[in-house]
Protein backbone atom coordinates (compact mmCIF):
# COMPACT_ATOMS: atom_id res chain seq x y z
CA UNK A 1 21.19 273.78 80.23
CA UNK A 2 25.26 274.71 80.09
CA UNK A 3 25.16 273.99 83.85
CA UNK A 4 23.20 270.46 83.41
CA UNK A 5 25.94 269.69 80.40
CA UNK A 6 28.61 270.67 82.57
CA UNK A 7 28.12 268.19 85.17
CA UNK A 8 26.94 265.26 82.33
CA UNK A 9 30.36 265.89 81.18
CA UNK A 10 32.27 266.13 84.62
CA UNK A 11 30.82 262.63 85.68
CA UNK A 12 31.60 261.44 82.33
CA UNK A 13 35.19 262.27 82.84
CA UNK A 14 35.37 261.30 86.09
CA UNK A 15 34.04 257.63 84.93
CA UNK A 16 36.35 257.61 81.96
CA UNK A 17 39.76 258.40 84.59
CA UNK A 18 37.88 255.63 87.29
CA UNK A 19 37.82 252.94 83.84
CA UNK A 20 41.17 254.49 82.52
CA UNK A 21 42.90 254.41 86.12
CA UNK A 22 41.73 250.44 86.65
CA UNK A 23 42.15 248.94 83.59
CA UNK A 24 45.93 249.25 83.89
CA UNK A 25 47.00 246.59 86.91
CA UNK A 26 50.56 246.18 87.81
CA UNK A 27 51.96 242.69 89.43
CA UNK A 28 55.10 242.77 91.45
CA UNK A 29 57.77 240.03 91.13
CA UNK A 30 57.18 237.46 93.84
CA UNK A 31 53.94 236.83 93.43
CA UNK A 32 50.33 237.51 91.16
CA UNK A 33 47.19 238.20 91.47
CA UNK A 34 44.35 236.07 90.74
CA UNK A 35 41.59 238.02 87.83
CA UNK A 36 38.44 236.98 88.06
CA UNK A 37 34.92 237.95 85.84
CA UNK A 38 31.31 238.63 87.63
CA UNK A 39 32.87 236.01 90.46
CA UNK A 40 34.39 233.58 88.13
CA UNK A 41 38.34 232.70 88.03
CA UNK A 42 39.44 233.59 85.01
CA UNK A 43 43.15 233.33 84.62
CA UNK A 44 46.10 234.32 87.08
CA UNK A 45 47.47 237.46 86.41
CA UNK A 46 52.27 237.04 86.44
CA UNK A 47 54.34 240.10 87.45
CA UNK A 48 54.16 242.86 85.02
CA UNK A 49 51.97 245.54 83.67
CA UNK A 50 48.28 244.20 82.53
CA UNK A 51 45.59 245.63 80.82
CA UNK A 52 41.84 244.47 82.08
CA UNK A 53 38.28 245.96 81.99
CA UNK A 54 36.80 246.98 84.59
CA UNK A 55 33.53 246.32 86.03
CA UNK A 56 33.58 243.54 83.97
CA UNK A 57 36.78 241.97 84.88
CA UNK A 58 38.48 242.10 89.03
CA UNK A 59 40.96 241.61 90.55
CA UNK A 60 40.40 239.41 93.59
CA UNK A 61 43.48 239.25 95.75
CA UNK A 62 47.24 239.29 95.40
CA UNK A 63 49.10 235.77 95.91
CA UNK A 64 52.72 235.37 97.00
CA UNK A 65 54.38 233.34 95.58
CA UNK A 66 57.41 233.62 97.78
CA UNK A 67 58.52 230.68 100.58
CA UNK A 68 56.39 231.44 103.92
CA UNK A 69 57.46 230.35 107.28
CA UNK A 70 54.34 228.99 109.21
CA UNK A 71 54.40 228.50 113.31
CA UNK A 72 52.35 225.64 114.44
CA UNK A 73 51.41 226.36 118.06
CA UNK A 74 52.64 223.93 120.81
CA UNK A 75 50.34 220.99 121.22
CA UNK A 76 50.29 218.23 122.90
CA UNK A 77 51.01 214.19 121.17
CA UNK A 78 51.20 210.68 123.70
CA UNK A 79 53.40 208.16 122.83
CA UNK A 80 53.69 204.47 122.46
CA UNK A 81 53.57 204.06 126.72
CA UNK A 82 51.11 207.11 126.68
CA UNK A 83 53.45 209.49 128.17
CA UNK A 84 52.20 213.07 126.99
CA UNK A 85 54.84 215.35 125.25
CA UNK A 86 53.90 219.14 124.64
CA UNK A 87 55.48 219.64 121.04
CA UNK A 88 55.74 222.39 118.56
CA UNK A 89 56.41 222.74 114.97
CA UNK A 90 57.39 224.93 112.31
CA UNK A 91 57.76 224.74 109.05
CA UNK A 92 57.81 226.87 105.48
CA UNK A 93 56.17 226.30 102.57
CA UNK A 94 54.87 228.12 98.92
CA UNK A 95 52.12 228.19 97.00
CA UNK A 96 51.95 226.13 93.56
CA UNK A 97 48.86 226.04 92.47
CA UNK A 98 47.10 229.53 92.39
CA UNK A 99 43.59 228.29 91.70
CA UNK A 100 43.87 225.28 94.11
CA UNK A 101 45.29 228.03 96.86
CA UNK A 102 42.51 230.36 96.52
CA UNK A 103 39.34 228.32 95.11
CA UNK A 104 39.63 224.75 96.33
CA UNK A 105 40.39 225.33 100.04
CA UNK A 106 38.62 227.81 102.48
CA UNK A 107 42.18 228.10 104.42
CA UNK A 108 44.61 226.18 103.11
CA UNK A 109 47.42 227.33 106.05
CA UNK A 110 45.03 225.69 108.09
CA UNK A 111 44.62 222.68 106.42
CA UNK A 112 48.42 222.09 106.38
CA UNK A 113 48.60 222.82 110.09
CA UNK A 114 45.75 220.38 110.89
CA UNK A 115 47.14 217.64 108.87
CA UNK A 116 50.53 218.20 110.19
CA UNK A 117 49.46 217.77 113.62
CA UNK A 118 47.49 214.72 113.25
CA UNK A 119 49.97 213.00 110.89
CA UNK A 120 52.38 213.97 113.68
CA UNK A 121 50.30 212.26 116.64
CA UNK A 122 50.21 209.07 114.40
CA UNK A 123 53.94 208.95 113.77
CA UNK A 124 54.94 209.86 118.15
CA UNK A 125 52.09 207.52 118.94
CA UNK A 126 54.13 204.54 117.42
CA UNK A 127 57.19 205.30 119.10
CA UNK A 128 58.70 204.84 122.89
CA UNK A 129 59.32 208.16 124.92
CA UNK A 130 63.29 207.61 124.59
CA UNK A 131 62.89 207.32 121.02
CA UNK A 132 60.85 210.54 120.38
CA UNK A 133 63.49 212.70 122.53
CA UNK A 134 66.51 211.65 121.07
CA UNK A 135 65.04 211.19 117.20
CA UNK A 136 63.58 214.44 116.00
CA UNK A 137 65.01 214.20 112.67
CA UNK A 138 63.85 210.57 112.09
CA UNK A 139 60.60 212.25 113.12
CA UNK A 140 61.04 215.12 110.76
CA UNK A 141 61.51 212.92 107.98
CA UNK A 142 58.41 210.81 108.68
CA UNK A 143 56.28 213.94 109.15
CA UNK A 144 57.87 215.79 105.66
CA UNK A 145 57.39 212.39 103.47
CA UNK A 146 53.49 212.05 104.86
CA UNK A 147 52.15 215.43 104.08
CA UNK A 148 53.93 216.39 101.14
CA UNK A 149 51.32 214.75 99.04
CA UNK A 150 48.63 215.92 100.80
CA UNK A 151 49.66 219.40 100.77
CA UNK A 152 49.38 219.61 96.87
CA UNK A 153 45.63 219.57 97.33
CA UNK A 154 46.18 222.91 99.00
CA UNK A 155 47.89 224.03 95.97
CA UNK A 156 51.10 224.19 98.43
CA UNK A 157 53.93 222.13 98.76
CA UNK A 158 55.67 222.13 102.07
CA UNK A 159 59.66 223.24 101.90
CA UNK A 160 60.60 222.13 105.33
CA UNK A 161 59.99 221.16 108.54
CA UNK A 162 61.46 221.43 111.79
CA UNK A 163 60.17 220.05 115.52
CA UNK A 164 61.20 222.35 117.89
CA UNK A 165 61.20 222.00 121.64
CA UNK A 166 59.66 219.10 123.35
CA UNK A 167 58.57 219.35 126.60
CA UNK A 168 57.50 215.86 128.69
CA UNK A 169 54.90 216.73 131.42
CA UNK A 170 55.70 217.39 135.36
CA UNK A 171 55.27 213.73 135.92
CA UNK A 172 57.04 212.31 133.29
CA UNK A 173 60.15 214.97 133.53
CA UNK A 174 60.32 214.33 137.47
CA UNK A 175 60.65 210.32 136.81
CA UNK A 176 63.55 211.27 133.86
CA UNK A 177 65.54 213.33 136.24
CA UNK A 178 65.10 210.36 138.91
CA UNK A 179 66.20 207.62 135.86
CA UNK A 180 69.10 210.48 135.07
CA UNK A 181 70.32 210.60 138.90
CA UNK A 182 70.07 207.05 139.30
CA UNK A 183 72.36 206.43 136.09
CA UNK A 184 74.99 209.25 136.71
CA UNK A 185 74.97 207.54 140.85
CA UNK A 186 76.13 204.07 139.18
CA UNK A 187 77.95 205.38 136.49
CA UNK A 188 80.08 207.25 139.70
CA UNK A 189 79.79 204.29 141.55
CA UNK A 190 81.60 201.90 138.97
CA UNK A 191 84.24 204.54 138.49
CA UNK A 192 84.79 204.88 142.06
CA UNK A 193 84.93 200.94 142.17
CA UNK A 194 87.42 200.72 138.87
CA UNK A 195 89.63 203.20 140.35
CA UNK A 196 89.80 201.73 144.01
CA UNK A 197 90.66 198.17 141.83
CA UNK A 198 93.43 200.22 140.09
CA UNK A 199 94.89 201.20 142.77
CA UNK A 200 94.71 197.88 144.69
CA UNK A 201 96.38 196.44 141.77
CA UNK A 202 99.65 198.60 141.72
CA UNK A 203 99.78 198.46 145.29
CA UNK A 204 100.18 194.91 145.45
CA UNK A 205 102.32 194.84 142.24
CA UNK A 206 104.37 197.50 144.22
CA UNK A 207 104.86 194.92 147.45
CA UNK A 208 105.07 192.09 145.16
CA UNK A 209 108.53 194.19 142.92
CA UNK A 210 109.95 194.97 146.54
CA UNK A 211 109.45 191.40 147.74
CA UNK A 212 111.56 190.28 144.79
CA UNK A 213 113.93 192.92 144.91
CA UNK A 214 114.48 192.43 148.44
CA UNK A 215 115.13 188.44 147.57
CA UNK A 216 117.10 188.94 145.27
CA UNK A 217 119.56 191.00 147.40
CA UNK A 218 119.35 188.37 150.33
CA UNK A 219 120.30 185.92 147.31
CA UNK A 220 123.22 187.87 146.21
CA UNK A 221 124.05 188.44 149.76
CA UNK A 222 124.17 184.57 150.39
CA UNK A 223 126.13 184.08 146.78
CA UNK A 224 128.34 186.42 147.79
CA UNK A 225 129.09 185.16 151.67
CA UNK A 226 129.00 181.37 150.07
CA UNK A 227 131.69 182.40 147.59
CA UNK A 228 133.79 184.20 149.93
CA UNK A 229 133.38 181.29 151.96
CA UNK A 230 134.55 178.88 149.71
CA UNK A 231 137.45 181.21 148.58
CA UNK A 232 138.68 181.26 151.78
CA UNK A 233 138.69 177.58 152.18
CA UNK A 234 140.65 177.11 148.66
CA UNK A 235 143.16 179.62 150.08
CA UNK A 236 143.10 177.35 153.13
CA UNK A 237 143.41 174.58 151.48
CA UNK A 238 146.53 176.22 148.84
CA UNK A 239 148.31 176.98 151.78
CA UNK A 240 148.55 173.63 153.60
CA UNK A 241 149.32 172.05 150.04
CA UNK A 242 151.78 174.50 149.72
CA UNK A 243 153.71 173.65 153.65
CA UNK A 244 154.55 170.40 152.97
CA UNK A 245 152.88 169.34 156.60
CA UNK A 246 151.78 165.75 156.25
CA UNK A 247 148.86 164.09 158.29
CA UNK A 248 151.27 163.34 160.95
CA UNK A 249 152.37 166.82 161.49
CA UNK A 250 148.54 168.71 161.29
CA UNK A 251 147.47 165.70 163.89
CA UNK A 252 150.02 167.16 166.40
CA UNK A 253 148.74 170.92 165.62
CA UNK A 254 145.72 169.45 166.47
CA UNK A 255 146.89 167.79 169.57
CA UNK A 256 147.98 171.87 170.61
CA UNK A 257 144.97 173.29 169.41
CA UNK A 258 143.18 170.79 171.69
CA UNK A 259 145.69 171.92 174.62
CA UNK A 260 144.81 175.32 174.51
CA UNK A 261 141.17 174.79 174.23
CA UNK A 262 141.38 172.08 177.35
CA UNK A 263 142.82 174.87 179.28
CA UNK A 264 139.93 177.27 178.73
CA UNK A 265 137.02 178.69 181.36
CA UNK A 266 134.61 176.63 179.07
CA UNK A 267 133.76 173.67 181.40
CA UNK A 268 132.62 171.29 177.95
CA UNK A 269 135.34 170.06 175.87
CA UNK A 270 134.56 168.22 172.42
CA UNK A 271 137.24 165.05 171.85
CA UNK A 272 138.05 164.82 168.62
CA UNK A 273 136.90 160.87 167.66
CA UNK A 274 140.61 160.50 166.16
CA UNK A 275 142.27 160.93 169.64
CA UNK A 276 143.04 157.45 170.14
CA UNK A 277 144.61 156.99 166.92
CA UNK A 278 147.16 160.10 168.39
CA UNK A 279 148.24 158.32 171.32
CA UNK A 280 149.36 155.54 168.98
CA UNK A 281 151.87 158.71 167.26
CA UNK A 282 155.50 158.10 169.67
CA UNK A 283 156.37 161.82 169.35
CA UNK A 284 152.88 163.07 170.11
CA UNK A 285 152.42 160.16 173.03
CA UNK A 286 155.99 162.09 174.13
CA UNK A 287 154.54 165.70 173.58
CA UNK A 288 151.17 164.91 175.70
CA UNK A 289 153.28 163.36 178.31
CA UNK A 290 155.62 166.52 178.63
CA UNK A 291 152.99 168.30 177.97
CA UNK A 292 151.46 167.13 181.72
């Protein structure tokens, strides 16, 4: 009988430290833990030390509460001229409503990733290829304000979301890099064009400044010859004033210029049309005559 009572009372103890060890359950900051009672929620269970029966009460999984980052696997979405683009997304959210979380969903990561990606094919599908490459945060913002309701069924609510690399397929990349040569080809072209104008231009604004520099010399030139020209008939001109010879006198110069030049090698000899009226001078008609 002491043997029997022995081990009645070492079970007993045993069951006492099993109820005494789980009745105390300790939540750490960051998240709780949901308590439930024979397979009913009950209530959720915030960080700190809590006292629960066991058996009767459980504790059926720990919750965090914390912000989660969630990959979305690349996928693939067609746009508005059904060109396919491989896509993928990421995004963080947290949990809001425990019970929701837990109870109302069978995987509520799941059911944000599913609704993300078809909420996503709706929103490319509407758009042009161009327009879905160069506006990933237009797209962000459509995709963020169209789940965020959803979501709170899940007893989430989604934080953020990012698209991340998007990747057109062999066909459609191979046309964009032909579209990209093409455009950098005419965009070198018209440069090449611009600059060939350019230089046309200052070449013939270089001829065109020599042209008139060169005119204006030969116009300074001629200024200059016409002025000492007509300096040195003033002077001319001052001088015979200045003599005293009257018409008389330079007709009989003449008459000995005329001499000289009659006397010549040249076998041409210019009259003067006033020769007649020297013969009628006596002292030149006496002059010539000597002069024979």
């Amino acid at each position: 009988m002491g043997i029997v009572w022995g081990v009645v009372i070492v079970i007993v103890l045993a069951i006492l430290i099993y109820i005494l060890f789980h009745s105390f359950v300790i939540v750490h900051s960051g998240g709780v833990k949901v308590l439930e009672r024979f397979g009913n929620y009950v209530q959720t269970l915030q960080p700190g030390l809590h006292l629960v029966i066991p058996v009767i009460y459980s504790v059926r999984e720990t919750v965090s509460l914390q912000q989660t980052p969630l990959q979305i696997p690349p996928f693939q979405v067609i746009t508005k001229e059904n060109a396919t683009v491989e896509i993928d997304v990421s995004l963080k959210y947290h949990v809001t409503d425990v019970e929701k979380y837990v109870y109302k969903n069978e995987n509520s990561e799941r059911s944000v990733v599913l609704d993300c990606q078809s909420n996503l094919r709706g929103i490319i599908g509407n758009k042009e290829l161009n327009e879905v490459l160069n506006g990933t945060e237009a797209i962000n913002a459509d995709l963020f304000d169209s789940i965020k309701d959803i979501t709170n069924g899940y007893g989430v609510a989604v934080d953020r979301i990012n698209i991340g690399q998007l990747k057109a397929n062999s066909e459609v990349q191979a046309a964009m890099d032909k579209l990209l040569t093409a455009n950098r080809n005419k965009e070198a072209t018209i440069t090449s064009a611009e600059a060939q104008k350019e230089s046309v231009r200052l070449e013939a604004e270089g001829q065109a400044s020599q042209v008139e520099i060169a005119a204006r010399a030969e116009a300074n030139r001629i200024a200059k010859i016409a002025a000492a020209e007509s300096n040195r008939i003033q002077t001319i001109n001052n001088a015979v004033k200045e003599s005293g010879l009257d018409d008389k006198m330079l007709q009989y110069l003449g008459l000995q210029e005329f001499g000289k030049l009659a006397d010549g090698p040249s076998n041409t000899v210019i009259v003067p049309s006033n020769m007649t009226d020297l013969g009628n001078i006596p002292a030149a008609k006496k002059l010539w005559e000597a002069s024979k």
